[in-house]
C-alpha atoms as a PDB file:
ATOM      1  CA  UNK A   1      25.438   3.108   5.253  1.00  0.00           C
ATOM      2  CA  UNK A   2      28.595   1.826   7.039  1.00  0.00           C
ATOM      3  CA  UNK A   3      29.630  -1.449   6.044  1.00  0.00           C
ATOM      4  CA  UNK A   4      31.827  -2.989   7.821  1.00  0.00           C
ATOM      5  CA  UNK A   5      34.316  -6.008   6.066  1.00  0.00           C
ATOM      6  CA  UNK A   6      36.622  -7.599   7.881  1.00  0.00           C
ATOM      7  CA  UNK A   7      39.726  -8.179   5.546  1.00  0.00           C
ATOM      8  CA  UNK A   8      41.629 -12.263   6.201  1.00  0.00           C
ATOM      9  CA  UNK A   9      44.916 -10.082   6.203  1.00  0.00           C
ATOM     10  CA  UNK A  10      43.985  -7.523   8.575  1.00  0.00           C
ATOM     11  CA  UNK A  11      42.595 -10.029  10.846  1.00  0.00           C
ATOM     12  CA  UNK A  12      45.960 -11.223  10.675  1.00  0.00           C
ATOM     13  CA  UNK A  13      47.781  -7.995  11.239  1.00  0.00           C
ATOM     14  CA  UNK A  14      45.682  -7.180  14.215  1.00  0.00           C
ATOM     15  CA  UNK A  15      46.275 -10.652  16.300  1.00  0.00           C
ATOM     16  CA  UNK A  16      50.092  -9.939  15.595  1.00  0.00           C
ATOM     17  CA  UNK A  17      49.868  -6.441  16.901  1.00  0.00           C
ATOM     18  CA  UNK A  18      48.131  -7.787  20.400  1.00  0.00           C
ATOM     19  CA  UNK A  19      50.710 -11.079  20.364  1.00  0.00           C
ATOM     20  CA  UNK A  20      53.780  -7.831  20.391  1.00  0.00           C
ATOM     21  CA  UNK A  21      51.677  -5.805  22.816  1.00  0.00           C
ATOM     22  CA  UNK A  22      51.946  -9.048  25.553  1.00  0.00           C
ATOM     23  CA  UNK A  23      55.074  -8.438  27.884  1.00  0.00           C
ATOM     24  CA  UNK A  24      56.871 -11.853  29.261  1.00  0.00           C
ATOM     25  CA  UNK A  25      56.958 -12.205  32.909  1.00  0.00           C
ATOM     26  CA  UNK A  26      57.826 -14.186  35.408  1.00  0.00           C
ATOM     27  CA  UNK A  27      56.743 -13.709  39.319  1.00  0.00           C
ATOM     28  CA  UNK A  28      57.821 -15.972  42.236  1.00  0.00           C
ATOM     29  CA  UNK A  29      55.791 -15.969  45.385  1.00  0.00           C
ATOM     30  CA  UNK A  30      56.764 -17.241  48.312  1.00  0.00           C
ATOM     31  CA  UNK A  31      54.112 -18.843  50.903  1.00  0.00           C
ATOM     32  CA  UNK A  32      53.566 -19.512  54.726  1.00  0.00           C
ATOM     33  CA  UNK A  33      54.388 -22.879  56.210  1.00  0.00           C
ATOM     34  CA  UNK A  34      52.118 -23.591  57.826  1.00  0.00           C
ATOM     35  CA  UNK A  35      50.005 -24.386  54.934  1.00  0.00           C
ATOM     36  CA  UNK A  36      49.029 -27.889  54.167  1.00  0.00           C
ATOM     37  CA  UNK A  37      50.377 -29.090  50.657  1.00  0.00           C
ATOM     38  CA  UNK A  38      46.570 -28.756  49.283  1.00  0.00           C
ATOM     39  CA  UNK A  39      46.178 -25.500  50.569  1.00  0.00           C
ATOM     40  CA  UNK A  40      49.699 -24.561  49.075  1.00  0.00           C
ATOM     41  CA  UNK A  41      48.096 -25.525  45.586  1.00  0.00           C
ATOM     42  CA  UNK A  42      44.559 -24.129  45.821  1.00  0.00           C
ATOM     43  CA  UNK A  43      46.624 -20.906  46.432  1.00  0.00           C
ATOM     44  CA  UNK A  44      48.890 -20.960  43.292  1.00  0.00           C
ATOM     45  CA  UNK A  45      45.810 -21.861  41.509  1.00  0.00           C
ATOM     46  CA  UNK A  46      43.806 -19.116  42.225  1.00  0.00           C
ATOM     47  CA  UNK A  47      46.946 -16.705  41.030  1.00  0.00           C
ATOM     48  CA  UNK A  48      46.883 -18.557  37.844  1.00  0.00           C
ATOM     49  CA  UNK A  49      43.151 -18.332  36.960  1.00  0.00           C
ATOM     50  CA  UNK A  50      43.467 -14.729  38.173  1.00  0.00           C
ATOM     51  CA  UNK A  51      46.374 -14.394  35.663  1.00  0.00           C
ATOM     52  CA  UNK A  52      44.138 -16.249  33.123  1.00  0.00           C
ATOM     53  CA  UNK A  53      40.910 -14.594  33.859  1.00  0.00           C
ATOM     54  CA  UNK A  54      42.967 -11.054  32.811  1.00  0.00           C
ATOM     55  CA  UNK A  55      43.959 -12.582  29.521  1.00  0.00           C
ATOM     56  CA  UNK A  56      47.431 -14.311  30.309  1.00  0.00           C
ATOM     57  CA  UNK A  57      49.085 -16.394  28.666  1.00  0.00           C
ATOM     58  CA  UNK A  58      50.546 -19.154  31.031  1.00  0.00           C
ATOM     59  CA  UNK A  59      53.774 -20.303  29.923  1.00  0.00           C
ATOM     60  CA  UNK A  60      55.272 -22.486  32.426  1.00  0.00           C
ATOM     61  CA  UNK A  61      54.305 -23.010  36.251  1.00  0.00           C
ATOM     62  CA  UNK A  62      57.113 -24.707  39.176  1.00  0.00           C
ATOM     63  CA  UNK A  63      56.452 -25.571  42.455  1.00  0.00           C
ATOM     64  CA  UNK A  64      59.821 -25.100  44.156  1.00  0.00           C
ATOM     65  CA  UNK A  65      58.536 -27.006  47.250  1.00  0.00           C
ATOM     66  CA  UNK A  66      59.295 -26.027  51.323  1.00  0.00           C
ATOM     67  CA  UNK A  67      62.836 -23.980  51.074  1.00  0.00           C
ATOM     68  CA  UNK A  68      65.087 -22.616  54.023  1.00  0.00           C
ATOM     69  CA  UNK A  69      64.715 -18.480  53.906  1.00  0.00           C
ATOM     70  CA  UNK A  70      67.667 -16.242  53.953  1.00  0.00           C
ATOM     71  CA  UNK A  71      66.315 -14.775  56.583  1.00  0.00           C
ATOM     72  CA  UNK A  72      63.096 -15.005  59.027  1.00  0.00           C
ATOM     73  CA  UNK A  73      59.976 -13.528  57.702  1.00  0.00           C
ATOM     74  CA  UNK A  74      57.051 -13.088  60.525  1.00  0.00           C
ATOM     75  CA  UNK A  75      59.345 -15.522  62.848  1.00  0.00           C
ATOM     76  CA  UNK A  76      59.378 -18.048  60.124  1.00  0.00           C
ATOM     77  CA  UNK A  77      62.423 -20.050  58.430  1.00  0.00           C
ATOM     78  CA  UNK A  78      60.772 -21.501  55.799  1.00  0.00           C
ATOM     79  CA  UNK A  79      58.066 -21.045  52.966  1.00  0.00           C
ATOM     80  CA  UNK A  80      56.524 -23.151  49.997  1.00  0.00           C
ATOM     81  CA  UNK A  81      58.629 -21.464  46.929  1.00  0.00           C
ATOM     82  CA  UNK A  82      55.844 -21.188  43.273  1.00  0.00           C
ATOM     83  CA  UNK A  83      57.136 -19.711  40.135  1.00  0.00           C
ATOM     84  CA  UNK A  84      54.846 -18.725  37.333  1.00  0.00           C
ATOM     85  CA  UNK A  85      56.127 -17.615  33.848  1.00  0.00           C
ATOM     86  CA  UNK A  86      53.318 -15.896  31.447  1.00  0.00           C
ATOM     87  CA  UNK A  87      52.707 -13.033  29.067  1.00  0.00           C
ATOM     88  CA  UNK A  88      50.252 -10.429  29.538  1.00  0.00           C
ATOM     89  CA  UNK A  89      49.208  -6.835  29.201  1.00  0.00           C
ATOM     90  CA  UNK A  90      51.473  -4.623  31.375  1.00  0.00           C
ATOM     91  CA  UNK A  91      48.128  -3.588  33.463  1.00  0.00           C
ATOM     92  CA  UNK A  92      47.657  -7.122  34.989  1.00  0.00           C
ATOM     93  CA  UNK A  93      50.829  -6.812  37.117  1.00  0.00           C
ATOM     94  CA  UNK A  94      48.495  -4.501  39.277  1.00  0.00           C
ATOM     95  CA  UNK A  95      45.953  -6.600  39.573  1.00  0.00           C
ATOM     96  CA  UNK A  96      48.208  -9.596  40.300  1.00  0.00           C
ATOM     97  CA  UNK A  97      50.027  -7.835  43.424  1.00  0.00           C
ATOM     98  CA  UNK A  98      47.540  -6.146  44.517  1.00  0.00           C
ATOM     99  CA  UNK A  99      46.245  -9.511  45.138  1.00  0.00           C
ATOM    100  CA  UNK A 100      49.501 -10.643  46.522  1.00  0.00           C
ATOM    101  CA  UNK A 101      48.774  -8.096  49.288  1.00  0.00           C
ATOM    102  CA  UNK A 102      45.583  -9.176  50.148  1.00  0.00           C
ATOM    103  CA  UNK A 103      46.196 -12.440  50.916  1.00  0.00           C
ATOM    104  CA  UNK A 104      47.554 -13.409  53.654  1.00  0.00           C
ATOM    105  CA  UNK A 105      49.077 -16.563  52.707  1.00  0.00           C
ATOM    106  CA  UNK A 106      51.693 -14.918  50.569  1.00  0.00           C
ATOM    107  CA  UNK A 107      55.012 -13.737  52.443  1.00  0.00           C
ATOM    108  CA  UNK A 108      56.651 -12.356  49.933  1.00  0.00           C
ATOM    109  CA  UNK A 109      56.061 -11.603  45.746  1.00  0.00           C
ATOM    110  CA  UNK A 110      58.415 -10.728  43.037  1.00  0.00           C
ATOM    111  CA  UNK A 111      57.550 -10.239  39.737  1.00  0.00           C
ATOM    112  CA  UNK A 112      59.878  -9.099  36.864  1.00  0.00           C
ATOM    113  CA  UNK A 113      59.935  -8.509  33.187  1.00  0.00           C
ATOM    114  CA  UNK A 114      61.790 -10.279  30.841  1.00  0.00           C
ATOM    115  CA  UNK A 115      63.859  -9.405  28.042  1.00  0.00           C
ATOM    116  CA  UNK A 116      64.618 -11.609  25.172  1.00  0.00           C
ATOM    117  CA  UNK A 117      67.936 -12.670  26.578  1.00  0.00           C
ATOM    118  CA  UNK A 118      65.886 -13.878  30.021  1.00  0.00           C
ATOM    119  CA  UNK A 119      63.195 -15.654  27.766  1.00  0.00           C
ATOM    120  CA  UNK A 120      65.766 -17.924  25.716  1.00  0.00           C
ATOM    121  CA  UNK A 121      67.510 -18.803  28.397  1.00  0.00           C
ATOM    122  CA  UNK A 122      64.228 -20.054  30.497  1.00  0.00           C
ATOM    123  CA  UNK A 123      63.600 -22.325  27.664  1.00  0.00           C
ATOM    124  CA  UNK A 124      66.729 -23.715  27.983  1.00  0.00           C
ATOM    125  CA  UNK A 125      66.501 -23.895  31.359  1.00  0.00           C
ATOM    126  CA  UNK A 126      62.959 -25.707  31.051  1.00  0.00           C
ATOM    127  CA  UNK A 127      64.578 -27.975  28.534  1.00  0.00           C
ATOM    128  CA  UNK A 128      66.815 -28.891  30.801  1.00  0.00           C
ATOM    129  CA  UNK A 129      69.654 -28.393  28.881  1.00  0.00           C
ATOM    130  CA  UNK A 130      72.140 -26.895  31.645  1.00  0.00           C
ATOM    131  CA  UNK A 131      71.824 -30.617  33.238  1.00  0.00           C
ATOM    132  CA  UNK A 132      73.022 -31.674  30.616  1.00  0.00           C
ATOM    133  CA  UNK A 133      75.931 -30.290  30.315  1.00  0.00           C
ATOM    134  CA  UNK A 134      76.648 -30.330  34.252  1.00  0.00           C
ATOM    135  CA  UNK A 135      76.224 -34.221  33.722  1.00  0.00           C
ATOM    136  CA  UNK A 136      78.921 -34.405  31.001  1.00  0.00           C
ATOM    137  CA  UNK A 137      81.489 -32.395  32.806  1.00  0.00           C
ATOM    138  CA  UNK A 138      80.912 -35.197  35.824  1.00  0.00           C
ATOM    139  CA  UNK A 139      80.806 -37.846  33.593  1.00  0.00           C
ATOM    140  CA  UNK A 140      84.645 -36.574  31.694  1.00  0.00           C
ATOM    141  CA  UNK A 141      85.881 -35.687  35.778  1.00  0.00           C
END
């Protein structure tokens, strides 16, 4: 007979090991004008339940709105800038720009791991606490 007992600590130990096995990330994608603001959001959406459908962890999401490009991409000057910040097994980055590449919406994709020093200083950032201190050294001027 096999019996199997599932020990409170080990439990424990386990959901600790997968929480360490997650990677932090953060992709920016940048989309075609021509989209309608609506359309612009259906699109990030769909990333993010992708992301979430592969067991992600969505940690913070910014719409960076209709920027100027450095440069034209497919005779355009501009694009609807969308960050998303998450943690995740290292296999979903596949599966996330591979789907990048399919659609046609997306102009360009970036997506980078972050080390510890990147992941204190976006919660600082999200905080907002560079403001902050760019408001004070006005304030003193």
């Amino acid at each position: 007979m096999d019996f199997k007992i599932e020990n409170p600590t080990f439990a424990l130990l386990k959901k600790i090991f997968y929480t360490m096995m997650l990677n932090n990330y953060e992709t920016v994608f940048i989309l075609t004008p021509v989209l309608s603001d609506s359309q612009m959001k259906d699109t990030a959406d769909k990333f993010v339940k992708l992301l979430k459908d592969n067991g992600a962890e969505i940690i913070n999401e910014e719409n960076w709105g209709l920027k100027k490009l450095a440069y034209p991409i497919n005779h355009k000057n501009t694009g609807f800038y969308y960050l998303i910040e998450f943690k995740s097994k290292p296999e979903v980055i596949n599966i996330l720009e591979t789907e990048y590449r399919r659609d046609e919406k997306v102009m360009r994709f970036l997506t980078t791991k972050l080390d510890k020093y990147a992941v204190e200083y976006n919660i600082k950032r999200r905080k907002g606490e560079f403001k902050k201190s760019a408001e004070k050294q006005e304030v003193k001027s």
